[in-house]
Protein backbone atom coordinates (compact mmCIF):
# COMPACT_ATOMS: atom_id res chain seq x y z
CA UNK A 1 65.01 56.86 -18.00
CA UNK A 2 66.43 60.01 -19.13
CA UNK A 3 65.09 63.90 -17.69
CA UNK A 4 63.60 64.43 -21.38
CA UNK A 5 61.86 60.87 -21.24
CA UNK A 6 60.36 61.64 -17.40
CA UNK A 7 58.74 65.05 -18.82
CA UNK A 8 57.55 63.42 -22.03
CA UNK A 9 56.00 60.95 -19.95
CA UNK A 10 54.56 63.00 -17.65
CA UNK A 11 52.83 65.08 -20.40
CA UNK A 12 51.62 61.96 -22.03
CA UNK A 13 49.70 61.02 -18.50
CA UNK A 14 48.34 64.60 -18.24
CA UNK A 15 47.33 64.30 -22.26
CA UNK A 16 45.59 60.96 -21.65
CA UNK A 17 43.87 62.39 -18.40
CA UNK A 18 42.38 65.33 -20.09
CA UNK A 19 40.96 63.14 -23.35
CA UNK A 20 38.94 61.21 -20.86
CA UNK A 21 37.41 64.32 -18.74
CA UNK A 22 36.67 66.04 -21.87
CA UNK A 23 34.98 62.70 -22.90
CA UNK A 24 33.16 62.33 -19.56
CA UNK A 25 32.06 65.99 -19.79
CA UNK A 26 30.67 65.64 -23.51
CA UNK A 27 28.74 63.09 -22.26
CA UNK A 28 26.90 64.69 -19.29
CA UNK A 29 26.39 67.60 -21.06
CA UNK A 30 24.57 66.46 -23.96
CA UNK A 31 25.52 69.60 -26.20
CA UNK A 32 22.98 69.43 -28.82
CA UNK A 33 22.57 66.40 -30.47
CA UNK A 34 19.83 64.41 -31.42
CA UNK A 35 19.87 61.94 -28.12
CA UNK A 36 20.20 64.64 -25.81
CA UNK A 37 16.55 66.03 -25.84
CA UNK A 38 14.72 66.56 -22.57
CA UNK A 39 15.23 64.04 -20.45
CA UNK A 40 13.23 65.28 -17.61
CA UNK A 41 10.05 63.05 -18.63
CA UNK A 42 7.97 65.21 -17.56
CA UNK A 43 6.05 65.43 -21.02
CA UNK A 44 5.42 69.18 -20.27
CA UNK A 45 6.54 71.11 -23.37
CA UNK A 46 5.56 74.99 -22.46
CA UNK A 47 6.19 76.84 -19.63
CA UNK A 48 4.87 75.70 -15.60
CA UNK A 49 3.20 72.62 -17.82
CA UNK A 50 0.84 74.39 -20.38
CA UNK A 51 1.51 72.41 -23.11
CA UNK A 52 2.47 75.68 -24.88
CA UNK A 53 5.41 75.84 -27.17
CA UNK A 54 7.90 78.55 -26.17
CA UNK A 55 10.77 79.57 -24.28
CA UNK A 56 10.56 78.32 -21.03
CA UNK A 57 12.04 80.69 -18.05
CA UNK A 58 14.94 79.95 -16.24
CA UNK A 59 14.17 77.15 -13.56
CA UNK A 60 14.38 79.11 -10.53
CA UNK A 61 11.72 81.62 -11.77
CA UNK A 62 8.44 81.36 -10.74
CA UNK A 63 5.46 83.32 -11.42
CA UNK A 64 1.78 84.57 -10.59
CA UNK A 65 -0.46 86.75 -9.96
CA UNK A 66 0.63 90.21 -8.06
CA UNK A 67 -1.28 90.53 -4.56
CA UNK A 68 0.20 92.21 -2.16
CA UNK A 69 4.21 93.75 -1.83
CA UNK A 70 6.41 94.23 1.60
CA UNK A 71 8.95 96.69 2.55
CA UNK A 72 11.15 95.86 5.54
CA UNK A 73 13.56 98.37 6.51
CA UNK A 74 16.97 97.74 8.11
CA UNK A 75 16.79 97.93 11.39
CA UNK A 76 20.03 98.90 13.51
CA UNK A 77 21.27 98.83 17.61
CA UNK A 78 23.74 100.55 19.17
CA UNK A 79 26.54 97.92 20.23
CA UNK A 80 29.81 98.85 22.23
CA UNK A 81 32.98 96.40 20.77
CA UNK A 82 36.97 96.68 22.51
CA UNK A 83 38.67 99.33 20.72
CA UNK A 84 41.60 98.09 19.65
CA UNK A 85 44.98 100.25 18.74
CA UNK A 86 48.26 99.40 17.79
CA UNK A 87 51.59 99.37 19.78
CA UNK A 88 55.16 99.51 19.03
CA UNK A 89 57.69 98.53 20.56
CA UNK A 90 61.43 99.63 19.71
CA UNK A 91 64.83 98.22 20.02
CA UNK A 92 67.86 96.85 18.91
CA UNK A 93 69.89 94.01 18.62
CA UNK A 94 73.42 93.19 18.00
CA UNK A 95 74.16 90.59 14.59
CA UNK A 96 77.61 89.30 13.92
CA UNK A 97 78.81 89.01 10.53
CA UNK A 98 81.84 86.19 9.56
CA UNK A 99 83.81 86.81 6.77
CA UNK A 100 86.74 83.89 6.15
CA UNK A 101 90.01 84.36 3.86
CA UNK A 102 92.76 82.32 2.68
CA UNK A 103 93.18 78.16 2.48
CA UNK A 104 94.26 75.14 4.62
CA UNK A 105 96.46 76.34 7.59
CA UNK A 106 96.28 80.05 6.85
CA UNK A 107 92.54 80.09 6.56
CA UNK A 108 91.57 83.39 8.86
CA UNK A 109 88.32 84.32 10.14
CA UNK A 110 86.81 88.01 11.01
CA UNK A 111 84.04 88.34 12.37
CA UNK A 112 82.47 91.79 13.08
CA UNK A 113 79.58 93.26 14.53
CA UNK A 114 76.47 95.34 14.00
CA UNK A 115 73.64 97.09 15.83
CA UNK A 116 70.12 96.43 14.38
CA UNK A 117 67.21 98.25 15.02
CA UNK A 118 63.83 96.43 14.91
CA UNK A 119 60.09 97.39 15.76
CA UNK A 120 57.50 95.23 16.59
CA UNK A 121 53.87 95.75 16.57
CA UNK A 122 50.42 94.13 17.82
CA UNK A 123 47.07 95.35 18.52
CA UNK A 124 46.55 95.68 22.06
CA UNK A 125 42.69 96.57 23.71
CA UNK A 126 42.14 100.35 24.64
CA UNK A 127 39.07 101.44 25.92
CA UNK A 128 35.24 100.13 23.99
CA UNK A 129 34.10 101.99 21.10
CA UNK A 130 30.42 102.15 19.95
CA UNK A 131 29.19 101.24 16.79
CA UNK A 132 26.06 100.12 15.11
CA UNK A 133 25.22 96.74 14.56
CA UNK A 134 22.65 95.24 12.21
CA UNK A 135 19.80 93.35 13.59
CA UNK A 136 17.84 93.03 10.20
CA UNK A 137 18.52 93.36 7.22
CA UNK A 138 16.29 95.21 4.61
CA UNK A 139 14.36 93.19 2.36
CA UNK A 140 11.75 93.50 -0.40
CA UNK A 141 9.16 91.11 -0.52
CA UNK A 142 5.94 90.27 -3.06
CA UNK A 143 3.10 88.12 -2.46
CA UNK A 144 1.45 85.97 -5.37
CA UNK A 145 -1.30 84.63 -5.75
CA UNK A 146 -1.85 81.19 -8.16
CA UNK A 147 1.91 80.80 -8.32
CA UNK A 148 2.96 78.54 -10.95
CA UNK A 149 -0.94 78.75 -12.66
CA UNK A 150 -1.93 76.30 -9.42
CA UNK A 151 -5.26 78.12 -7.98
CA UNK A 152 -4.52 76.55 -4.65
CA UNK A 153 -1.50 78.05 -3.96
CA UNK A 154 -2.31 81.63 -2.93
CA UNK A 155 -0.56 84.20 -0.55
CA UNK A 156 2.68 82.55 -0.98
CA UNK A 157 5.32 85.52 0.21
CA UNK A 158 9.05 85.80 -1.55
CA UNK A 159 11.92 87.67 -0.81
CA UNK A 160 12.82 89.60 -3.69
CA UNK A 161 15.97 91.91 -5.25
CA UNK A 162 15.14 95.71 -5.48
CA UNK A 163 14.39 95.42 -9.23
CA UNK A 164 11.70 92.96 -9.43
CA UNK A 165 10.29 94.78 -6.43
CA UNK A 166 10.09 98.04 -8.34
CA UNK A 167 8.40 96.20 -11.63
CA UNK A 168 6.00 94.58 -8.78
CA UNK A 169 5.15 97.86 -7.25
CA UNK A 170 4.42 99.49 -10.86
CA UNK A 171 1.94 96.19 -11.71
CA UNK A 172 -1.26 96.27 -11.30
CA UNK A 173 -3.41 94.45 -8.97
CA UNK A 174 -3.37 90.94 -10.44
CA UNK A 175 -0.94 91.20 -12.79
CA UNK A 176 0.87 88.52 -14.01
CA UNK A 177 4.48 88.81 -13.07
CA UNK A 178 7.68 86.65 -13.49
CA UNK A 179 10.60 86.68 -11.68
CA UNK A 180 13.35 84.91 -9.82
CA UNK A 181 13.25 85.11 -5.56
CA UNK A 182 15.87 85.45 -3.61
CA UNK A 183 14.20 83.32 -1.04
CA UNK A 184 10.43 82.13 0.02
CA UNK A 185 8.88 83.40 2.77
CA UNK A 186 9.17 86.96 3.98
């Protein structure tokens, strides 16, 4: 087979390939047509199973009743760590060079030399320094109560991003609120 026939073919493979992963894709993904409705079977058409119609939020969110919100500051030590610094080291070295003229029997060959000068470095340990070294991190956290519209679950603590901290510290006692933790617990 000829060069032009083994890149032809080649692009025919990678043709063929990507019809059947853009086939395979289309599939999963449903993309709007008429079989691709929910296919959770849950039945549940509003948001956290109302039976309401409407948009429903993003499936991480979760939401509830505003009880009670956490600040935990950072909290830092003082840690000592090897300080390290970085040597050099000088020198030189000699490189030949070979240069050849001329064919069969009066082929000649010079060779001449040069000095090269080189450095070379590493990191080498000098002394400790001190530095501070996290031992938590600082977190905002938000309590709800009736999470999800279940009564029983109450007190249920999640980590949350400054924002939806802010928006929980503005609510009101027993507010409804909405957002998306960063993770449970506190």
């Amino acid at each position: 087979m000829t060069r032009g026939g083994d890149v032809f073919g080649k692009r025919l493979i990678v043709a063929g390939v990507t019809a059947v992963l853009i086939a395979g894709l289309g599939a999963c993904g449903g993309g709007g047509s008429a079989g691709a409705g929910s296919a959770s079977g849950t039945g549940q058409s509003g948001p956290a199973g109302t039976g309401q119609a409407g948009p429903s939020p993003t499936p991480d969110a979760v939401s509830g009743l505003r009880d009670q919100v956490r600040h935990v500051t950072a909290r830092t030590t003082r840690a000592t760590r090897p300080h390290m610094v970085r040597r050099c080291t000088t020198g030189t070295r000699r490189v030949s060079h070979t240069s050849s003229s001329g064919t069969g029997s009066r082929r000649r060959t010079h060779t001449s030399y040069t000095t090269e000068h080189y450095q070379h470095c590493t990191k080498v340990r000098s002394g400790t320094e001190t530095y501070k070294r996290l031992v938590r991190p600082e977190r905002w956290c938000v309590s709800l109560d009736d999470v999800d519209r279940n009564t029983a679950r109450d007190d249920v603590w999640y980590q949350v991003d400054r924002s939806a901290y802010d928006e929980a510290v503005a609510a009101d006692e027993h507010a409804p609120l909405t957002f998306v933790p960063k993770d449970p617990g506190c």
